[in-house]
C-alpha atoms as a PDB file:
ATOM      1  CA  UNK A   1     -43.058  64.993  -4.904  1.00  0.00           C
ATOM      2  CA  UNK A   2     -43.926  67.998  -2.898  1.00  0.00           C
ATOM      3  CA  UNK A   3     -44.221  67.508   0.672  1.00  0.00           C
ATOM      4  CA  UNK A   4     -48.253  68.066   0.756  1.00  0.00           C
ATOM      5  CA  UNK A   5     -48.343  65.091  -1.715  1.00  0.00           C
ATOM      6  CA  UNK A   6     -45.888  63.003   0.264  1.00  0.00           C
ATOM      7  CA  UNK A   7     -47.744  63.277   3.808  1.00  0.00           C
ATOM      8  CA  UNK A   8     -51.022  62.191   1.738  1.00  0.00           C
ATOM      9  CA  UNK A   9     -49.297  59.463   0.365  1.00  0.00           C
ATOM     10  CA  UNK A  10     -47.698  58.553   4.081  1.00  0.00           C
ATOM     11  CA  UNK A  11     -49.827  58.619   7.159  1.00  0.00           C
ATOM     12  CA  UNK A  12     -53.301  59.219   5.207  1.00  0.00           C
ATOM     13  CA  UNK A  13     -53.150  55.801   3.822  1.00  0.00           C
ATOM     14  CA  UNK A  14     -52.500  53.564   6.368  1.00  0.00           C
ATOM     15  CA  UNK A  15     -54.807  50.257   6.240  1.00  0.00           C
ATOM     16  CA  UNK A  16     -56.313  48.429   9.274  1.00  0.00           C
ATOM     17  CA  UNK A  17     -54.269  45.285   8.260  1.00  0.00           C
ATOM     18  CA  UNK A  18     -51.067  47.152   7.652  1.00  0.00           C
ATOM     19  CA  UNK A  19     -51.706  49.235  11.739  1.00  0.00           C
ATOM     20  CA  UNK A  20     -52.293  45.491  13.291  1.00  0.00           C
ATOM     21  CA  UNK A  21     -49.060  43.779  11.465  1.00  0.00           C
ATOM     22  CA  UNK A  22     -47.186  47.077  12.097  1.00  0.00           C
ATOM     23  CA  UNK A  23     -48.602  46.806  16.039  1.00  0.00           C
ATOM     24  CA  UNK A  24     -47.545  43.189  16.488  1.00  0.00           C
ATOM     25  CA  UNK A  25     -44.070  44.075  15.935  1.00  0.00           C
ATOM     26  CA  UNK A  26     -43.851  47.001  18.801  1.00  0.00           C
ATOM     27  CA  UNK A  27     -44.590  43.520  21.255  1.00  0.00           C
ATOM     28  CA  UNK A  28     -41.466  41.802  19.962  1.00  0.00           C
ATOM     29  CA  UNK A  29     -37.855  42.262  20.555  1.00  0.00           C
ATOM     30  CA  UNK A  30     -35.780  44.056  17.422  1.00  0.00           C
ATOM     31  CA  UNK A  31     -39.743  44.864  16.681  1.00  0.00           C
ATOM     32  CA  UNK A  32     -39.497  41.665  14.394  1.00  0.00           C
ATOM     33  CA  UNK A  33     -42.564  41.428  12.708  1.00  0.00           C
ATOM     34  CA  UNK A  34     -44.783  38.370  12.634  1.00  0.00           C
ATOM     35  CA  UNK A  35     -44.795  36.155   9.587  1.00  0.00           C
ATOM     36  CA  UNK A  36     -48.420  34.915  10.347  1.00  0.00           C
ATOM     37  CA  UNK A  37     -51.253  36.774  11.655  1.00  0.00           C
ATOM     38  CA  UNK A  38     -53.420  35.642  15.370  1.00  0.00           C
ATOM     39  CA  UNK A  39     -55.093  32.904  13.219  1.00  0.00           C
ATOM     40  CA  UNK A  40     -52.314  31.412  11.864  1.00  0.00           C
ATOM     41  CA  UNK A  41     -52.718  32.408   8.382  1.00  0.00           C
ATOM     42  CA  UNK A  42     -49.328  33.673   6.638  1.00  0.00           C
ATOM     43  CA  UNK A  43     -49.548  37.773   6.080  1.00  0.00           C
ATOM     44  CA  UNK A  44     -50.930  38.791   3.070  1.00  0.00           C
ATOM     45  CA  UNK A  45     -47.189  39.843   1.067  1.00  0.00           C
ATOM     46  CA  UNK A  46     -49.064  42.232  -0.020  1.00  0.00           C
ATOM     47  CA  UNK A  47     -49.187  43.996   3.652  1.00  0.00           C
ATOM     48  CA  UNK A  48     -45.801  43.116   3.720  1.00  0.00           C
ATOM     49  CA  UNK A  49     -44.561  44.642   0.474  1.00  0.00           C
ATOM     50  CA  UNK A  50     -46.577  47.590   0.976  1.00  0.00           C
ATOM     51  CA  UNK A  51     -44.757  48.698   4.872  1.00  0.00           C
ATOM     52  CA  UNK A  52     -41.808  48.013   3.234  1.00  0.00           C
ATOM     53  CA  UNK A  53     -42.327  50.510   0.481  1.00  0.00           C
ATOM     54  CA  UNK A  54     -43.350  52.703   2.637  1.00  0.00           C
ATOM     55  CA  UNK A  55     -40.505  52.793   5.424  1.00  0.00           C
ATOM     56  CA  UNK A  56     -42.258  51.536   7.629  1.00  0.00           C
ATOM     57  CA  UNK A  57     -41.130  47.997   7.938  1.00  0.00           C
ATOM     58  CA  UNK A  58     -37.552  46.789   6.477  1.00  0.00           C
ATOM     59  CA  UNK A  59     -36.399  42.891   5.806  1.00  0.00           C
ATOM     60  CA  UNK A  60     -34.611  41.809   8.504  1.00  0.00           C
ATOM     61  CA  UNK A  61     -32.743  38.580   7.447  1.00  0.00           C
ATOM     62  CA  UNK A  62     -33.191  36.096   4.658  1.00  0.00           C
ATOM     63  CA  UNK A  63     -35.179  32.497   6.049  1.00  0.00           C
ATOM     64  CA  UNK A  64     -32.755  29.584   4.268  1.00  0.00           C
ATOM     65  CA  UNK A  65     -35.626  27.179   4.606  1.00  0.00           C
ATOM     66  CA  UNK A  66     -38.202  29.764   3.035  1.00  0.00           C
ATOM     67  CA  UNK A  67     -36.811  32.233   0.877  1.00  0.00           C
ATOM     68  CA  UNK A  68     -39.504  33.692  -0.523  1.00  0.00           C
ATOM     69  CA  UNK A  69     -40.574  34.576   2.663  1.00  0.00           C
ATOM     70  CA  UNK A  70     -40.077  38.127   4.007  1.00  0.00           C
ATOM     71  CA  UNK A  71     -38.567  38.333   7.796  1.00  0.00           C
ATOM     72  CA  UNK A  72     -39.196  42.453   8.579  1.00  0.00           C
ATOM     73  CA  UNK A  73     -38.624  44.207  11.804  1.00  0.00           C
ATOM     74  CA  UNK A  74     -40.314  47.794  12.609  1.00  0.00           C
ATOM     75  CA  UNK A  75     -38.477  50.622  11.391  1.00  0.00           C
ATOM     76  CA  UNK A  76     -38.358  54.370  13.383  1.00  0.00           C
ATOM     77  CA  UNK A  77     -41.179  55.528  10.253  1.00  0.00           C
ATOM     78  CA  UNK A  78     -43.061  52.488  11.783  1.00  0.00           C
ATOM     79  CA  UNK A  79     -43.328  53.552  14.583  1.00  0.00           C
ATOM     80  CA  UNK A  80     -44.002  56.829  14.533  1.00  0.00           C
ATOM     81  CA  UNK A  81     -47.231  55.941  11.931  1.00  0.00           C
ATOM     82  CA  UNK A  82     -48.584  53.865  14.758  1.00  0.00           C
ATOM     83  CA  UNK A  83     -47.977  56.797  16.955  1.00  0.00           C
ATOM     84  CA  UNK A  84     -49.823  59.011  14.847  1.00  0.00           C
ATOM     85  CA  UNK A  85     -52.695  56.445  14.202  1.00  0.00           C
ATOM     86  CA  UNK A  86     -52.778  55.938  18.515  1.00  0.00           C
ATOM     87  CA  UNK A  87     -53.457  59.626  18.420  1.00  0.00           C
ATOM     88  CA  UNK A  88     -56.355  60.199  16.105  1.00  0.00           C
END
């Protein structure tokens, strides 16, 4: 991918719902990232899934009791999207 194509694919498409679970996580130590959003509903996996494709989130550890949940923490890429997105 040339690197026009892979800054369009990186900071260009950042979602509202993506910037506020990504944000949540620069609060917390390690930057762990929240498993449910302010309302107490679980975060859509597809959020999830798509940070982590992206760099910008990473699991963390596995959860015995739920597996199938996801427990991320904020990577460096993470953080420097939000960055970027505090600057526009």
């Amino acid at each position: 991918m040339s690197e026009a194509k892979n800054k369009k694919a990186g900071a260009d498409k950042v979602t509202a719902a993506q910037i506020r679970w990504l944000e949540r996580g620069e609060r917390e130590p390690g930057g762990k990232l929240p498993l449910f959003d302010g309302s107490g509903r679980k975060v859509s996996d597809r959020t999830v899934r798509s940070c982590i494709d992206k760099g910008w989130a990473e699991p963390w550890f596995n959860n015995p009791l739920k597996p199938d949940w996801i427990i991320c923490k904020l990577t460096d890429s993470g953080r420097a999207i939000l960055e970027h997105h505090k600057k526009k």
